[in-house]
C-alpha atoms as a PDB file:
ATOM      1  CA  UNK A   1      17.726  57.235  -7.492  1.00  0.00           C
ATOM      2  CA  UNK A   2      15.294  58.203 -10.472  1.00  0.00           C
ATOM      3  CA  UNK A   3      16.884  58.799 -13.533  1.00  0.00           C
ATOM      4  CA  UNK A   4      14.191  60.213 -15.899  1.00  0.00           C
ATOM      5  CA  UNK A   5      12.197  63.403 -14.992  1.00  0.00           C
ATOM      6  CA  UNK A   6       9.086  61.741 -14.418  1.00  0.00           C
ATOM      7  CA  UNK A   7      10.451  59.194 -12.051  1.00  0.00           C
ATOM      8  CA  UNK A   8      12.243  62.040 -10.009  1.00  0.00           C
ATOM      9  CA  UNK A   9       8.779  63.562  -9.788  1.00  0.00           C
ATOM     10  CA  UNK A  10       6.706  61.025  -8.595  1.00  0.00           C
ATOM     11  CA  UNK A  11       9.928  60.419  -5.507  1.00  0.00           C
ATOM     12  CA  UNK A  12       9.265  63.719  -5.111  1.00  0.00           C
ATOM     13  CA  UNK A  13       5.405  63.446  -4.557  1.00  0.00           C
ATOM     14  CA  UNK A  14       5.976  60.304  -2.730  1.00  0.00           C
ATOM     15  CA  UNK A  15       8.258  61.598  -0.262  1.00  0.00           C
ATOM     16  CA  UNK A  16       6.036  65.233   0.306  1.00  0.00           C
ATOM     17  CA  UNK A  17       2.872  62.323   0.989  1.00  0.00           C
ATOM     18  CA  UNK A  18       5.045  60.400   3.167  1.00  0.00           C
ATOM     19  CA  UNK A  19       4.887  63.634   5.320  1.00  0.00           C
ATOM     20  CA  UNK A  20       1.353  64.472   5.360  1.00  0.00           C
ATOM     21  CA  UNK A  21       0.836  60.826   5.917  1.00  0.00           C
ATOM     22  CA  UNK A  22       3.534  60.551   8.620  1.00  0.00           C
ATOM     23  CA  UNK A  23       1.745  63.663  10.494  1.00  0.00           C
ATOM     24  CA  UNK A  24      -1.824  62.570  10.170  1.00  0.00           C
ATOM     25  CA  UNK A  25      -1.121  59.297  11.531  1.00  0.00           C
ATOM     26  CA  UNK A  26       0.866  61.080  14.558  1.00  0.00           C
ATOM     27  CA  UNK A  27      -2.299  63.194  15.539  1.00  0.00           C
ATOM     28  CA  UNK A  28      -4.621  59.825  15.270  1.00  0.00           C
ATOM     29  CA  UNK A  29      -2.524  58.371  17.616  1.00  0.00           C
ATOM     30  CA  UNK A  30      -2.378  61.384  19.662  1.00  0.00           C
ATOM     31  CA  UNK A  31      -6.401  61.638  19.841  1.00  0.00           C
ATOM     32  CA  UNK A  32      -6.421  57.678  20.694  1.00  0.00           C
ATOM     33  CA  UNK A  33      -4.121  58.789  23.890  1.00  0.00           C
ATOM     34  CA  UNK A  34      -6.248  61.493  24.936  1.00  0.00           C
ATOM     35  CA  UNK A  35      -9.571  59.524  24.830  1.00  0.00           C
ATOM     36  CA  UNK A  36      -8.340  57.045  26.836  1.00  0.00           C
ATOM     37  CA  UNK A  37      -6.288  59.046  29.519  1.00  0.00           C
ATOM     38  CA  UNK A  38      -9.521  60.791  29.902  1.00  0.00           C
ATOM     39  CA  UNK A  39     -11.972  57.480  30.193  1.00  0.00           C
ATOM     40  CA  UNK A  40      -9.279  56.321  32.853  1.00  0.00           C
ATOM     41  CA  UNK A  41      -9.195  59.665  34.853  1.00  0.00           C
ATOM     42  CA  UNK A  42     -13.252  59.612  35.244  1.00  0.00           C
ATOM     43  CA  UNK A  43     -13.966  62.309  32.599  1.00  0.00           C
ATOM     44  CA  UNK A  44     -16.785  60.702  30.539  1.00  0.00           C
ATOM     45  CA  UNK A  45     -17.995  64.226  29.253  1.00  0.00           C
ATOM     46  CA  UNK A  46     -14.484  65.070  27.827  1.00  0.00           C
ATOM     47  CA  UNK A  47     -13.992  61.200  26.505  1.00  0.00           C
ATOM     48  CA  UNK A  48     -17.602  61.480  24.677  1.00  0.00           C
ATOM     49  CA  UNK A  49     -16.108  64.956  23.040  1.00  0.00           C
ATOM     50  CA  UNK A  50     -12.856  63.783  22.638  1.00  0.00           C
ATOM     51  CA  UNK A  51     -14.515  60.569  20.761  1.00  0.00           C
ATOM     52  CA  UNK A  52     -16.508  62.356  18.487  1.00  0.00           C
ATOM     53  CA  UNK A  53     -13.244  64.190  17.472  1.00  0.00           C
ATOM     54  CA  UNK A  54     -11.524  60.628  17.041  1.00  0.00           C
ATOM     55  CA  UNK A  55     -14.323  59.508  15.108  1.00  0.00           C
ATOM     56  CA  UNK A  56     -14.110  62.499  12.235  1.00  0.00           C
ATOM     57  CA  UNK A  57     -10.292  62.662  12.179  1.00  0.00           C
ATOM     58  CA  UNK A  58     -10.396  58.589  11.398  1.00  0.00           C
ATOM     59  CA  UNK A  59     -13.415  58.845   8.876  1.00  0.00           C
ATOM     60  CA  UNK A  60     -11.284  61.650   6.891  1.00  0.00           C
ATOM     61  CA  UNK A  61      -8.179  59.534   7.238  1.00  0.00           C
ATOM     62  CA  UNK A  62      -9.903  56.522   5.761  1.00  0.00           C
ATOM     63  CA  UNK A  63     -11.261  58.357   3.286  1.00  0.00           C
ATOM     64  CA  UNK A  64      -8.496  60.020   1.905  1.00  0.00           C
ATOM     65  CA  UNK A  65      -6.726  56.308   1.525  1.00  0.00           C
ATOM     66  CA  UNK A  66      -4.320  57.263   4.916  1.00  0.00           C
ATOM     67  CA  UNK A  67      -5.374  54.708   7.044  1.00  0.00           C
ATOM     68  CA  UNK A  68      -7.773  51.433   6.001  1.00  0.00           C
ATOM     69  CA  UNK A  69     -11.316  51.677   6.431  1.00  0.00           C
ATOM     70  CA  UNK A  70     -10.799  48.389   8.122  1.00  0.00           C
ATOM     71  CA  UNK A  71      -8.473  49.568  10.555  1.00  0.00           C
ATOM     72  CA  UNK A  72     -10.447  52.810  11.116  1.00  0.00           C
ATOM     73  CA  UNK A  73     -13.604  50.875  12.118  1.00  0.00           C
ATOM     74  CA  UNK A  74     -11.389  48.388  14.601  1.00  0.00           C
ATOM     75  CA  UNK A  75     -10.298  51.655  16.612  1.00  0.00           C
ATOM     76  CA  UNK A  76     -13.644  53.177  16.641  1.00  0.00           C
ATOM     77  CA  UNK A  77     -15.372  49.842  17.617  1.00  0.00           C
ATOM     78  CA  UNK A  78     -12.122  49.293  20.024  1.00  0.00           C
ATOM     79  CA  UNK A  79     -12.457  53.280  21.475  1.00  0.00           C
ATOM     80  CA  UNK A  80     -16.037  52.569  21.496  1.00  0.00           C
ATOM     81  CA  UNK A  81     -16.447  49.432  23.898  1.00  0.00           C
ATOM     82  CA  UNK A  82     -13.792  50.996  26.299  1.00  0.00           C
ATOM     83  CA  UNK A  83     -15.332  53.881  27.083  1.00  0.00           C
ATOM     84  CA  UNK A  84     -18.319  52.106  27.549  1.00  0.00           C
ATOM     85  CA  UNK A  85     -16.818  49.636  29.831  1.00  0.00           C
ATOM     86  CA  UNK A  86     -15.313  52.733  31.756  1.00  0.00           C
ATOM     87  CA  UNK A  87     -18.452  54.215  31.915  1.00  0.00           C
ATOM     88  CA  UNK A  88     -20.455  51.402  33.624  1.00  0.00           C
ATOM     89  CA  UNK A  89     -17.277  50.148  35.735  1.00  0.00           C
ATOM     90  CA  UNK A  90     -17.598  54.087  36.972  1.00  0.00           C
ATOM     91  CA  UNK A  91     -21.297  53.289  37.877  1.00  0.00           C
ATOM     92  CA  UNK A  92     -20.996  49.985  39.744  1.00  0.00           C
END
């Protein structure tokens, strides 16, 4: 436990980000779900809107020091190629 009041502070700031953090990631991994259940169930429209959605919520995540830009990129590349790959598997 922190002892002076600076230290229980920052705990306290830490654990209020832990939170936000904790939620945002949640809802990232929740938009990752949706775009692919709706790539695998033939709904290319709602994927492509669904994507675009992905895409900002990552970008603001990354931004804000959440997630790595590294690891924001991989999904979105990852996200990217599968809904291609759905998308021409749905054509041939």
């Amino acid at each position: 436990m922190p002892h002076s009041a600076s230290a229980k502070k920052r705990h306290s700031q830490s654990l209020v980000r832990r939170t936000r953090n904790r939620a945002t990631k949640s809802v990232l991994k929740g938009l990752i779900r949706r775009v692919r259940e709706a790539a695998a169930g033939g709904d290319h429209e709602g994927a492509a809107t669904q994507y675009k959605t992905l895409v900002k919520k990552f970008d603001q995540a990354a931004a804000k020091g959440i997630v790595h830009l590294n690891l924001a990129a991989r999904v979105k590349s990852r996200i990217s190629a599968h809904l291609k790959a759905a998308k021409t598997a749905k054509k041939s």
